[in-house]
PDB file of N, CA and C in Angstrom:
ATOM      1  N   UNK A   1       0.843  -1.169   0.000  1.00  0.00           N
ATOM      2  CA  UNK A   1       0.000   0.000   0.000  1.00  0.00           C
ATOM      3  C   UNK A   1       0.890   1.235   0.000  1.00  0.00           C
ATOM      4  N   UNK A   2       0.641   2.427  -0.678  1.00  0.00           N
ATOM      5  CA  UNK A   2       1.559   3.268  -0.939  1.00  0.00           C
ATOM      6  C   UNK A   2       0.494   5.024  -0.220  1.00  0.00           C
ATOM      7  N   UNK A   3       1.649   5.286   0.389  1.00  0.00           N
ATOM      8  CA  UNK A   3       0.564   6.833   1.307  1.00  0.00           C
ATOM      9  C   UNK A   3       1.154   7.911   0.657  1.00  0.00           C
ATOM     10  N   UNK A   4       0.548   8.781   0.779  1.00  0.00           N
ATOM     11  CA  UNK A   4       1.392   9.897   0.485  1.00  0.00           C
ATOM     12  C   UNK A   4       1.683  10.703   2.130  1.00  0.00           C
ATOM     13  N   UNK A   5       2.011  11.489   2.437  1.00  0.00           N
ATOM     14  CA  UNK A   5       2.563  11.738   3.671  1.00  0.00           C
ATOM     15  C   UNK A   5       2.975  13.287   3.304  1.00  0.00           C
ATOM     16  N   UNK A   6       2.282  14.121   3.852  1.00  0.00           N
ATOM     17  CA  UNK A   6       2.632  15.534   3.511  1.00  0.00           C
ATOM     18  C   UNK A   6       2.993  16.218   4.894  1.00  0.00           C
ATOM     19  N   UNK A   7       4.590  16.653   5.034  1.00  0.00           N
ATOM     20  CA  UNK A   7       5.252  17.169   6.228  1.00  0.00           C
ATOM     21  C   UNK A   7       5.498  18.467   6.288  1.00  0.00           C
ATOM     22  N   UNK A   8       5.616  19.463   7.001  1.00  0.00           N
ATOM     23  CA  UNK A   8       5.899  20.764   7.214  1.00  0.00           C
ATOM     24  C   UNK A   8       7.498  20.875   6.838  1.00  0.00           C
ATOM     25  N   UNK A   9       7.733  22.558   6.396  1.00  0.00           N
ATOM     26  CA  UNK A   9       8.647  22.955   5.610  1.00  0.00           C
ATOM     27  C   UNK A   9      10.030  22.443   6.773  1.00  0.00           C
ATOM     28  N   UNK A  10       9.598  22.711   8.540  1.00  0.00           N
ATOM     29  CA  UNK A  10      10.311  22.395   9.517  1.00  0.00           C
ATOM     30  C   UNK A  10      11.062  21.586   9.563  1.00  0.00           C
ATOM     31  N   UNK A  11       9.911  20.530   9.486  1.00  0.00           N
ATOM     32  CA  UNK A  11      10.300  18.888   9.769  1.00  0.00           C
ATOM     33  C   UNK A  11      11.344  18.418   8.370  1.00  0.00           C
ATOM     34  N   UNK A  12      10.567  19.092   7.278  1.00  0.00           N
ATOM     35  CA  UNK A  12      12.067  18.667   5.872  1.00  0.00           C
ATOM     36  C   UNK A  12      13.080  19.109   5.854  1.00  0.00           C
ATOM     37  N   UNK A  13      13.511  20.763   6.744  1.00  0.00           N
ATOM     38  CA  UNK A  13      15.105  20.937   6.876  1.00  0.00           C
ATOM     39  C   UNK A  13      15.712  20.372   8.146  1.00  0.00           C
ATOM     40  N   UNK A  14      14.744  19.909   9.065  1.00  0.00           N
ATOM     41  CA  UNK A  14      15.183  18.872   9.787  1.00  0.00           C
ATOM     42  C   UNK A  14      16.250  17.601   9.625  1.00  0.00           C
ATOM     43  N   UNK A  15      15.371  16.945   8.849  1.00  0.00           N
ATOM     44  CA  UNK A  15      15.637  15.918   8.108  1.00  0.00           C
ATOM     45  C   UNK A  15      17.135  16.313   7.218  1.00  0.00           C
ATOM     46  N   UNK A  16      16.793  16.850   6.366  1.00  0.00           N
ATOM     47  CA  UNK A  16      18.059  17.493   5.807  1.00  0.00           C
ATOM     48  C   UNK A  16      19.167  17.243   6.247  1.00  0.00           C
ATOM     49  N   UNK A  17      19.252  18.828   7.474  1.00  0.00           N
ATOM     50  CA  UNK A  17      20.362  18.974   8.045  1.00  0.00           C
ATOM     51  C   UNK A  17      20.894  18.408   9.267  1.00  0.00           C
ATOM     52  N   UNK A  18      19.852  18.006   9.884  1.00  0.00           N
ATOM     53  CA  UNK A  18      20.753  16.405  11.306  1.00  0.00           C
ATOM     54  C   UNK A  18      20.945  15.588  10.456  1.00  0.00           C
ATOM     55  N   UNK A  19      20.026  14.597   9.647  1.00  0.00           N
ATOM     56  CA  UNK A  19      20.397  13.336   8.779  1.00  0.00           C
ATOM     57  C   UNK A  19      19.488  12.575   9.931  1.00  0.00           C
ATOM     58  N   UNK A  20      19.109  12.917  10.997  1.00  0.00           N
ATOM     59  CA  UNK A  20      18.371  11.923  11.918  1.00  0.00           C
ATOM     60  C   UNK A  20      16.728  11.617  11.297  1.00  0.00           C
ATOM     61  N   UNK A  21      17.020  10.657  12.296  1.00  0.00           N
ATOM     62  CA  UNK A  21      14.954  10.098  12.238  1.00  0.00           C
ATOM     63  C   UNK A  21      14.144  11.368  12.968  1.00  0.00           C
ATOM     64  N   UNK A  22      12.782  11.672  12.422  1.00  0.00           N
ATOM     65  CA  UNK A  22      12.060  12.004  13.462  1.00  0.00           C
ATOM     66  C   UNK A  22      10.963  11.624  13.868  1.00  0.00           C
ATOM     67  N   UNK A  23      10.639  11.648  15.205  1.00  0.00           N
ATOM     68  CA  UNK A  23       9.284  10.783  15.589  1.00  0.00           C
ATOM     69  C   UNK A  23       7.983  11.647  15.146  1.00  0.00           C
ATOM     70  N   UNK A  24       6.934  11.240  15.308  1.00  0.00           N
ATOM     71  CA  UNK A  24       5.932  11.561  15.115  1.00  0.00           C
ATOM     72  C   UNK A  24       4.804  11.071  14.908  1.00  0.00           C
ATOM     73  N   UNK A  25       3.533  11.274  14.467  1.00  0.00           N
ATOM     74  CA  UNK A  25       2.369  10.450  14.033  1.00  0.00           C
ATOM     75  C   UNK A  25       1.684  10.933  12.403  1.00  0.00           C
ATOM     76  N   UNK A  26       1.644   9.535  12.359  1.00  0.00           N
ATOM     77  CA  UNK A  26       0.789  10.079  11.068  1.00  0.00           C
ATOM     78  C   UNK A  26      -1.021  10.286  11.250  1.00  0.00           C
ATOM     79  N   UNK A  27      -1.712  11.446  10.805  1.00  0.00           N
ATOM     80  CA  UNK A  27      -2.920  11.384  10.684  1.00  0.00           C
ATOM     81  C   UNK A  27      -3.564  11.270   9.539  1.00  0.00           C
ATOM     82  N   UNK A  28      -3.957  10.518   9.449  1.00  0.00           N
ATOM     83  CA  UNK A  28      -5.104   9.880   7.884  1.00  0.00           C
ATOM     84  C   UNK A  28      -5.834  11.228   7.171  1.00  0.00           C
ATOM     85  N   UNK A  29      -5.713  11.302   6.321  1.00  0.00           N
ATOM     86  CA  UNK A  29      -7.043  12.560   5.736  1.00  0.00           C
ATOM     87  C   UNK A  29      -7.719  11.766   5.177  1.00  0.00           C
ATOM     88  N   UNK A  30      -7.087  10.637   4.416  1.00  0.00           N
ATOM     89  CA  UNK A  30      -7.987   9.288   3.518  1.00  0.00           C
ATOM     90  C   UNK A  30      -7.444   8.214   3.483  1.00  0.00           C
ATOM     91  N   UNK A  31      -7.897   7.327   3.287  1.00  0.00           N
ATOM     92  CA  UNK A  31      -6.858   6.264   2.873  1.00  0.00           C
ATOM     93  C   UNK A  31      -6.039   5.527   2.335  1.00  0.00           C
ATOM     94  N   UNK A  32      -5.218   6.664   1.107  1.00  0.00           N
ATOM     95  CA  UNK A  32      -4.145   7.228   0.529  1.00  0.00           C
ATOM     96  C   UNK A  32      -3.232   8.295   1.335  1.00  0.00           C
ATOM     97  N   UNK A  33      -3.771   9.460   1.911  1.00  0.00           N
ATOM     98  CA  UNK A  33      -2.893  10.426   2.276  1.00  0.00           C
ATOM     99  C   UNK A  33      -3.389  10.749   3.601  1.00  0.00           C
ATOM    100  N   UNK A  34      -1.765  11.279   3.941  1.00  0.00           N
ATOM    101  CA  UNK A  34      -2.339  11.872   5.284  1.00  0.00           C
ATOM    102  C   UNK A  34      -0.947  12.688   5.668  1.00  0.00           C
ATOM    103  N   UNK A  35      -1.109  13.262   7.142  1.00  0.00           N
ATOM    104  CA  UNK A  35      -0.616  14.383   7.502  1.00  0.00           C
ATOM    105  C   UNK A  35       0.775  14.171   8.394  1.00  0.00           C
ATOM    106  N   UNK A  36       1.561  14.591   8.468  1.00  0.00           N
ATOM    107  CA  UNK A  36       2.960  13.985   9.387  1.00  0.00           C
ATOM    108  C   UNK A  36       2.832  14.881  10.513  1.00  0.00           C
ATOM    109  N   UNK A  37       2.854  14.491  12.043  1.00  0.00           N
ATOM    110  CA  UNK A  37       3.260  15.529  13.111  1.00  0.00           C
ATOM    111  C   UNK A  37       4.252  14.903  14.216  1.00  0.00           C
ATOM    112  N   UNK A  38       4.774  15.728  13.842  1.00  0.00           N
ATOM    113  CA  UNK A  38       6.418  15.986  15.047  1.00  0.00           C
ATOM    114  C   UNK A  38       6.062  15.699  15.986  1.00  0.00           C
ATOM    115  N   UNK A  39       6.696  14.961  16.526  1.00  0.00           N
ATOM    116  CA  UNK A  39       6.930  15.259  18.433  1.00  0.00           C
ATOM    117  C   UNK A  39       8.186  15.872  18.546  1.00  0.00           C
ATOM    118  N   UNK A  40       6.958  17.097  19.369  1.00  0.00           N
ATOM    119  CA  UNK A  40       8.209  17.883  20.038  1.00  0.00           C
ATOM    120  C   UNK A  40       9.027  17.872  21.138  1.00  0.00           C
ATOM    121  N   UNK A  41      10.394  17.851  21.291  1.00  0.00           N
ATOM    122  CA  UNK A  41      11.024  17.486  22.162  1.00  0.00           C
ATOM    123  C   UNK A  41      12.119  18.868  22.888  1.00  0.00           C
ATOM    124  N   UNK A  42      12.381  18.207  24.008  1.00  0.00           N
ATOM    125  CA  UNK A  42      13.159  19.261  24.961  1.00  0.00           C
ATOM    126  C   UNK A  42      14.333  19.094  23.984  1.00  0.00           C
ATOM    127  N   UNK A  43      14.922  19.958  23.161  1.00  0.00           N
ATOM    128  CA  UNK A  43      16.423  20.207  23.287  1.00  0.00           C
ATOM    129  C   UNK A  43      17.615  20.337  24.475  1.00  0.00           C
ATOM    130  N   UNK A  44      17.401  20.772  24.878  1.00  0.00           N
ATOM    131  CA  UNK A  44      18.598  21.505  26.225  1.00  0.00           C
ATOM    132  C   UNK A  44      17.622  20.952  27.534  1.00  0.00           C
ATOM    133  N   UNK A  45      17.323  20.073  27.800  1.00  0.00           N
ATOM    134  CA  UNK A  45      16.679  19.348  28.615  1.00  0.00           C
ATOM    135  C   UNK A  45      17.683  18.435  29.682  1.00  0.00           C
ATOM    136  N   UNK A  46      17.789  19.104  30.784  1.00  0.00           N
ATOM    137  CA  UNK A  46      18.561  18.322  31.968  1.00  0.00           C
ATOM    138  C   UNK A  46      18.058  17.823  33.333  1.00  0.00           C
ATOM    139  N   UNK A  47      17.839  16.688  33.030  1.00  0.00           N
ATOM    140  CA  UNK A  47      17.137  15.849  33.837  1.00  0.00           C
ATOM    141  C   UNK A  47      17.872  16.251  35.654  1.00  0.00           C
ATOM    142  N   UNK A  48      16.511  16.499  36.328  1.00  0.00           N
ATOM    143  CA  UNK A  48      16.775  16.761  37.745  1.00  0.00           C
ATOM    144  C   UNK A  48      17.653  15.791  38.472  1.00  0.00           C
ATOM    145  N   UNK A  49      18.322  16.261  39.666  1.00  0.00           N
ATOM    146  CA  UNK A  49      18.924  15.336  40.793  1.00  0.00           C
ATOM    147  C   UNK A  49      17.425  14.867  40.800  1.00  0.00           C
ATOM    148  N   UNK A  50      17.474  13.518  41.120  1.00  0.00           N
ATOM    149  CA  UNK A  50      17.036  12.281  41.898  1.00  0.00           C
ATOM    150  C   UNK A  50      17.420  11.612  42.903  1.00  0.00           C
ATOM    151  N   UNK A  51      16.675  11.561  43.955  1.00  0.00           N
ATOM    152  CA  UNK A  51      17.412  10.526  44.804  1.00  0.00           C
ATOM    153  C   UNK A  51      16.288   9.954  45.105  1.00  0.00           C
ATOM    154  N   UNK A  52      16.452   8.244  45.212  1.00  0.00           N
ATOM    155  CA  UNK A  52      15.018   7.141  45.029  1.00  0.00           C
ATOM    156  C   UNK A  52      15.198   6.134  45.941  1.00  0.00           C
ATOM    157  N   UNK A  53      14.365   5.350  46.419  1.00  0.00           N
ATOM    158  CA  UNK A  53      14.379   4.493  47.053  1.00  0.00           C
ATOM    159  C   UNK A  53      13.543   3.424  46.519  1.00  0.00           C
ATOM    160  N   UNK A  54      13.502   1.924  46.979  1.00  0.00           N
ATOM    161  CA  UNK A  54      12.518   1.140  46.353  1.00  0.00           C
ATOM    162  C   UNK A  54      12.112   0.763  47.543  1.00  0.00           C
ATOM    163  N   UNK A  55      11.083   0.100  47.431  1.00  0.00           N
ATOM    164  CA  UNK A  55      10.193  -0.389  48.431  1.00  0.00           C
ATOM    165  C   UNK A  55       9.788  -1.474  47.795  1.00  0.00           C
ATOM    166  N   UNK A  56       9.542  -2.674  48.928  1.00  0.00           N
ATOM    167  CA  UNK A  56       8.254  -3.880  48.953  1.00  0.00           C
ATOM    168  C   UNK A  56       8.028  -3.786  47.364  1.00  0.00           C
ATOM    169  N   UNK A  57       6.885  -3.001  47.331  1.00  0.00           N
ATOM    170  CA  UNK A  57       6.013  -2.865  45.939  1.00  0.00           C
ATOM    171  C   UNK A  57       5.772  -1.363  45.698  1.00  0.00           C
ATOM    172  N   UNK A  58       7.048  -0.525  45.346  1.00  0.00           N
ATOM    173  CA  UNK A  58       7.178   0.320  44.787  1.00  0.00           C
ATOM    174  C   UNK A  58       8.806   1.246  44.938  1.00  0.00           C
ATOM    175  N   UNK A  59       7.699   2.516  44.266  1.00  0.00           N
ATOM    176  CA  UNK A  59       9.312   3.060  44.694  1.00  0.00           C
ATOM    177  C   UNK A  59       8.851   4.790  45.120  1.00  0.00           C
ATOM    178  N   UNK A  60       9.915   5.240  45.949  1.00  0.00           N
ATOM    179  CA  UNK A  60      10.237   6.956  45.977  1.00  0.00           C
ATOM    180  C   UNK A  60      10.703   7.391  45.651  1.00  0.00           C
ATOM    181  N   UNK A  61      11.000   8.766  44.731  1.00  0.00           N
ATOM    182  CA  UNK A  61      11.694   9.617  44.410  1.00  0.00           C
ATOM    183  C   UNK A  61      11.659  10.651  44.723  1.00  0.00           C
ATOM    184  N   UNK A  62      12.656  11.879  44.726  1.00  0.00           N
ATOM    185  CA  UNK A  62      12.661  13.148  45.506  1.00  0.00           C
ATOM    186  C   UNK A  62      13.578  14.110  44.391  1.00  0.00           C
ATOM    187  N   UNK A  63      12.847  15.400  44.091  1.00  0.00           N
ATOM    188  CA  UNK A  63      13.619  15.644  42.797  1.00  0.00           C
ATOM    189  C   UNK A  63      13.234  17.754  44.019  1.00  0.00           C
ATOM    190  N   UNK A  64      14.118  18.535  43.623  1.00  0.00           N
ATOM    191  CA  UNK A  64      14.117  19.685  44.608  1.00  0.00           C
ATOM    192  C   UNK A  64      12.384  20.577  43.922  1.00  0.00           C
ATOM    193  N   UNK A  65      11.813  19.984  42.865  1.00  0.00           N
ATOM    194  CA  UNK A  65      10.490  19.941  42.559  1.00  0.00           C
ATOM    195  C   UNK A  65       9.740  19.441  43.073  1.00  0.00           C
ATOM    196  N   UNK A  66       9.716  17.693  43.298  1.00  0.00           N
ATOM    197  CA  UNK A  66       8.469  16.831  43.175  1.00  0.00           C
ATOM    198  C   UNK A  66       8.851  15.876  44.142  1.00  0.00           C
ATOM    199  N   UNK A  67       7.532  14.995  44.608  1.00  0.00           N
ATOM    200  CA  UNK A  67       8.163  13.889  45.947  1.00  0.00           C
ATOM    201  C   UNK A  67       7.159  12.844  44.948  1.00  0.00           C
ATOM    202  N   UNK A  68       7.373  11.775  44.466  1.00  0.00           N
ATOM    203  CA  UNK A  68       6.806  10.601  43.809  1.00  0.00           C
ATOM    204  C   UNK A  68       6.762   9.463  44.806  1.00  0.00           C
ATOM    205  N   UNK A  69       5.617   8.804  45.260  1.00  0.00           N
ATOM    206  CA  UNK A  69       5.050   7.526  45.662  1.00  0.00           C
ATOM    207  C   UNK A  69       4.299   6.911  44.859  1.00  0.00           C
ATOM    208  N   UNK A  70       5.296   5.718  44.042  1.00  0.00           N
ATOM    209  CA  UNK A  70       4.178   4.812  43.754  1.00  0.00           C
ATOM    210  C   UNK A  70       4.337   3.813  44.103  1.00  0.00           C
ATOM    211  N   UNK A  71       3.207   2.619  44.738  1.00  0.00           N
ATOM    212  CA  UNK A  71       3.111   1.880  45.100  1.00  0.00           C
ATOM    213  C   UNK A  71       1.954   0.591  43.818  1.00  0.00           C
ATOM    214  N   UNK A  72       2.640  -0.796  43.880  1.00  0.00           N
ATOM    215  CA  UNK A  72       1.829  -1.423  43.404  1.00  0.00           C
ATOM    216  C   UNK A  72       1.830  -2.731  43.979  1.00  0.00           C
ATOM    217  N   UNK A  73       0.572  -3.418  44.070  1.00  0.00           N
ATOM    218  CA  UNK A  73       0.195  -4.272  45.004  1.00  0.00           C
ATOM    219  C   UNK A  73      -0.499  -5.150  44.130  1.00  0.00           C
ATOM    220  N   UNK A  74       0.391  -6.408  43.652  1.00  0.00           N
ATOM    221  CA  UNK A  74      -0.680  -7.672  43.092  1.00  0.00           C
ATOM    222  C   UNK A  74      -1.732  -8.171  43.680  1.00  0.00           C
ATOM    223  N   UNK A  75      -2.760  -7.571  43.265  1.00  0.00           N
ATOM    224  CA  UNK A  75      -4.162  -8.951  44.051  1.00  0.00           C
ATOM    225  C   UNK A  75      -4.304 -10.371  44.419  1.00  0.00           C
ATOM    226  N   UNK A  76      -2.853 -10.735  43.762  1.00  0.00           N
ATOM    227  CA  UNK A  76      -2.562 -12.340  43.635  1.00  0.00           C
ATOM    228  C   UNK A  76      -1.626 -12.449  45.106  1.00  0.00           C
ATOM    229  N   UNK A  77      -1.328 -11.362  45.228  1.00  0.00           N
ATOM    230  CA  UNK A  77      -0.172 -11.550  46.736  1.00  0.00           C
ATOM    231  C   UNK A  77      -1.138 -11.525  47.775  1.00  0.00           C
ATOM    232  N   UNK A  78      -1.705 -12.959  48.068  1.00  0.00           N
ATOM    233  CA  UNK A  78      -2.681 -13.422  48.958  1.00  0.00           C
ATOM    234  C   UNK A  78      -2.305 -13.082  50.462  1.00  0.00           C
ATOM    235  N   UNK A  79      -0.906 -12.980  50.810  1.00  0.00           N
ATOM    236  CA  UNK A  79      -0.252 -12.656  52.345  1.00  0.00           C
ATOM    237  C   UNK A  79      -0.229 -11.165  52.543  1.00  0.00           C
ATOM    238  N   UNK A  80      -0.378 -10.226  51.736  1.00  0.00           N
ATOM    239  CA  UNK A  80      -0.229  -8.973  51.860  1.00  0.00           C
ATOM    240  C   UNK A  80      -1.710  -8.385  52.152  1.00  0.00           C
ATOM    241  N   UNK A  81      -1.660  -7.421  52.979  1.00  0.00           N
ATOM    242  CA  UNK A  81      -2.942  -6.746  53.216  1.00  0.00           C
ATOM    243  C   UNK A  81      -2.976  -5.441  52.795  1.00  0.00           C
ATOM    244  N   UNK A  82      -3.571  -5.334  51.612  1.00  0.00           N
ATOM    245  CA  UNK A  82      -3.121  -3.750  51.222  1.00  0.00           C
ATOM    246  C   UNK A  82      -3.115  -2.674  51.970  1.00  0.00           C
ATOM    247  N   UNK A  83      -4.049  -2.745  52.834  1.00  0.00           N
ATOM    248  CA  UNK A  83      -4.397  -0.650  53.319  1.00  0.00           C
ATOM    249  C   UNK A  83      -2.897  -1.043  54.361  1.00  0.00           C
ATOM    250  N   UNK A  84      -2.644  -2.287  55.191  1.00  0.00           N
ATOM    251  CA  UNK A  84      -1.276  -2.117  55.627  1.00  0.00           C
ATOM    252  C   UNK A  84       0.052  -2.062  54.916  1.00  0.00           C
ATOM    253  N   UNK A  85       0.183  -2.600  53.981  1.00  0.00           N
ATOM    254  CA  UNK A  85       1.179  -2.369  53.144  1.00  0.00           C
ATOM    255  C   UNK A  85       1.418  -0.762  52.509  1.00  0.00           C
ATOM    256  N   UNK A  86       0.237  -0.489  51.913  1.00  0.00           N
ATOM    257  CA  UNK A  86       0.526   1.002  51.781  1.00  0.00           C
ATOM    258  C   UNK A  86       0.546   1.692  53.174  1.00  0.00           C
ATOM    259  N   UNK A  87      -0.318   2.092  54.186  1.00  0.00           N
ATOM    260  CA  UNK A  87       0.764   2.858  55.666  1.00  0.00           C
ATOM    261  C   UNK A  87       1.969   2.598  55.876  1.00  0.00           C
ATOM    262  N   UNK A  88       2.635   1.494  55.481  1.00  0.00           N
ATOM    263  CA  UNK A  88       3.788   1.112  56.013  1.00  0.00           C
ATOM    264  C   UNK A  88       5.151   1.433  54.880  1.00  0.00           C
ATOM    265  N   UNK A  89       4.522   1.517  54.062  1.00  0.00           N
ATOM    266  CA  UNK A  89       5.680   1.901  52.916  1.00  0.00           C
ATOM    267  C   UNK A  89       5.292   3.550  52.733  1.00  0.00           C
ATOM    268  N   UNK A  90       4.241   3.814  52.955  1.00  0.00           N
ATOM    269  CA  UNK A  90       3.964   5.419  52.955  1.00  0.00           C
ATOM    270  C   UNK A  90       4.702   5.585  54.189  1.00  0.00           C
ATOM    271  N   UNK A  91       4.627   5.161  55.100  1.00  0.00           N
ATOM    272  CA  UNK A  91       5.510   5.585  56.554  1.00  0.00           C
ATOM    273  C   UNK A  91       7.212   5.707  56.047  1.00  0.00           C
ATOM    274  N   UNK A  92       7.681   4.280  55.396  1.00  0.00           N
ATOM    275  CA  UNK A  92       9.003   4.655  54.794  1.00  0.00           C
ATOM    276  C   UNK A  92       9.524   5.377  54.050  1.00  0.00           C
ATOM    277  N   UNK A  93       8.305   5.763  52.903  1.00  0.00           N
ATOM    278  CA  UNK A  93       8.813   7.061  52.134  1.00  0.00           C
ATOM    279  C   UNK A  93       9.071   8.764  52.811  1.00  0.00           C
ATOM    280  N   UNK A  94       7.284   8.428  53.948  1.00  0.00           N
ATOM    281  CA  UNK A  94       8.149  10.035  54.532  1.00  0.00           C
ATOM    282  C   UNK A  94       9.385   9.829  55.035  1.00  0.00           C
ATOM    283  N   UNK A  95       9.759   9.019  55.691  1.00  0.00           N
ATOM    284  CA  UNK A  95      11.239   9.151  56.930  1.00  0.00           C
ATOM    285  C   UNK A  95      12.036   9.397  55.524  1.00  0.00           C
ATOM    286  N   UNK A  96      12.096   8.644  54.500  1.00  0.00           N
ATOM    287  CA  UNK A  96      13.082   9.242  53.304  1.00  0.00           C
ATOM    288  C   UNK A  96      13.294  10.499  52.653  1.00  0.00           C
ATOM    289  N   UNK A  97      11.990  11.408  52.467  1.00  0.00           N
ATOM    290  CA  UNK A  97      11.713  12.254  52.107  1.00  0.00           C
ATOM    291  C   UNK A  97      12.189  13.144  53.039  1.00  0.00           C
ATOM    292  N   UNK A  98      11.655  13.244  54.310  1.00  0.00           N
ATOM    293  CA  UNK A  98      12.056  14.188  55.324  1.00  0.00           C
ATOM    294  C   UNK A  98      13.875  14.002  54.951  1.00  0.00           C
ATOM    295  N   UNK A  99      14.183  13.137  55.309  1.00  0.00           N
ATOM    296  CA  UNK A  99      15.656  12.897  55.105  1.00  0.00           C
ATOM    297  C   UNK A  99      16.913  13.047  54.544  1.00  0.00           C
ATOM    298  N   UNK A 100      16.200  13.175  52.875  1.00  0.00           N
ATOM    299  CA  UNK A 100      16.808  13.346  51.963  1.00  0.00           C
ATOM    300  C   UNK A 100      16.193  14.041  50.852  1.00  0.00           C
ATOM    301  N   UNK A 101      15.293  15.091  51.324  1.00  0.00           N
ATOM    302  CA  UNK A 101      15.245  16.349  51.019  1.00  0.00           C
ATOM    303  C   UNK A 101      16.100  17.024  50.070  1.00  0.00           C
ATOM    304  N   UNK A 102      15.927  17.417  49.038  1.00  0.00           N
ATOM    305  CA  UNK A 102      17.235  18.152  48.271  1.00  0.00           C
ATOM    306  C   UNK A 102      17.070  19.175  48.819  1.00  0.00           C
ATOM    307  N   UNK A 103      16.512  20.307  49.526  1.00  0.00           N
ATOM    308  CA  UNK A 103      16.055  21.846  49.585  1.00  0.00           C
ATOM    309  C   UNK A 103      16.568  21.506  51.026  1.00  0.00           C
ATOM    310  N   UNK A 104      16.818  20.946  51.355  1.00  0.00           N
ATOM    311  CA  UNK A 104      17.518  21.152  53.324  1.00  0.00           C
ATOM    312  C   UNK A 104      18.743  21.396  53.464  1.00  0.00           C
TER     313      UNK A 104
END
């Protein structure tokens, strides 16, 4: 099957002048042609200090932005009692958090 694929003037000196791939999606106008769109990405993008911990069934992270808890709990883990498992790993993430704080 053969598309036609019509891209912005951007995305073709893109192409050009890196020589790289670029991501994106195609959107259908028919089912011959359709439309190309970029994903746009951070250039100069520098990923925050992290400092993480894992837990049981999850993990913490602490970034001088954001405090991340996620926790996940198989329904199949017949010995675990959830609402205690989460207090108890929520209990370990604050003592971490308080702890290792980037902003202290």
């Amino acid at each position: 099957m053969d598309i036609k694929i019509q891209i912005s003037d951007s995305v073709y000196r893109a192409l050009l002048e890196e020589g790289k791939r670029i991501e994106g999606s195609i959107g259908l106008v028919n089912p011959k042609q359709g439309n190309f769109n970029a994903w746009r990405r951070r250039r100069t993008y520098e990923a925050p200090e992290t400092r993480y911990i894992r837990l049981p069934h999850g993990r913490v992270s602490v970034t001088e932005e954001r405090v991340n808890l996620t926790l996940r709990i198989d329904r199949r883990e017949t010995d675990i009692v959830p609402h205690r498992a989460i207090e108890s790993e929520a209990t370990q993430a604050a003592d971490f958090v308080f702890t290792h704080s980037l902003d202290c």
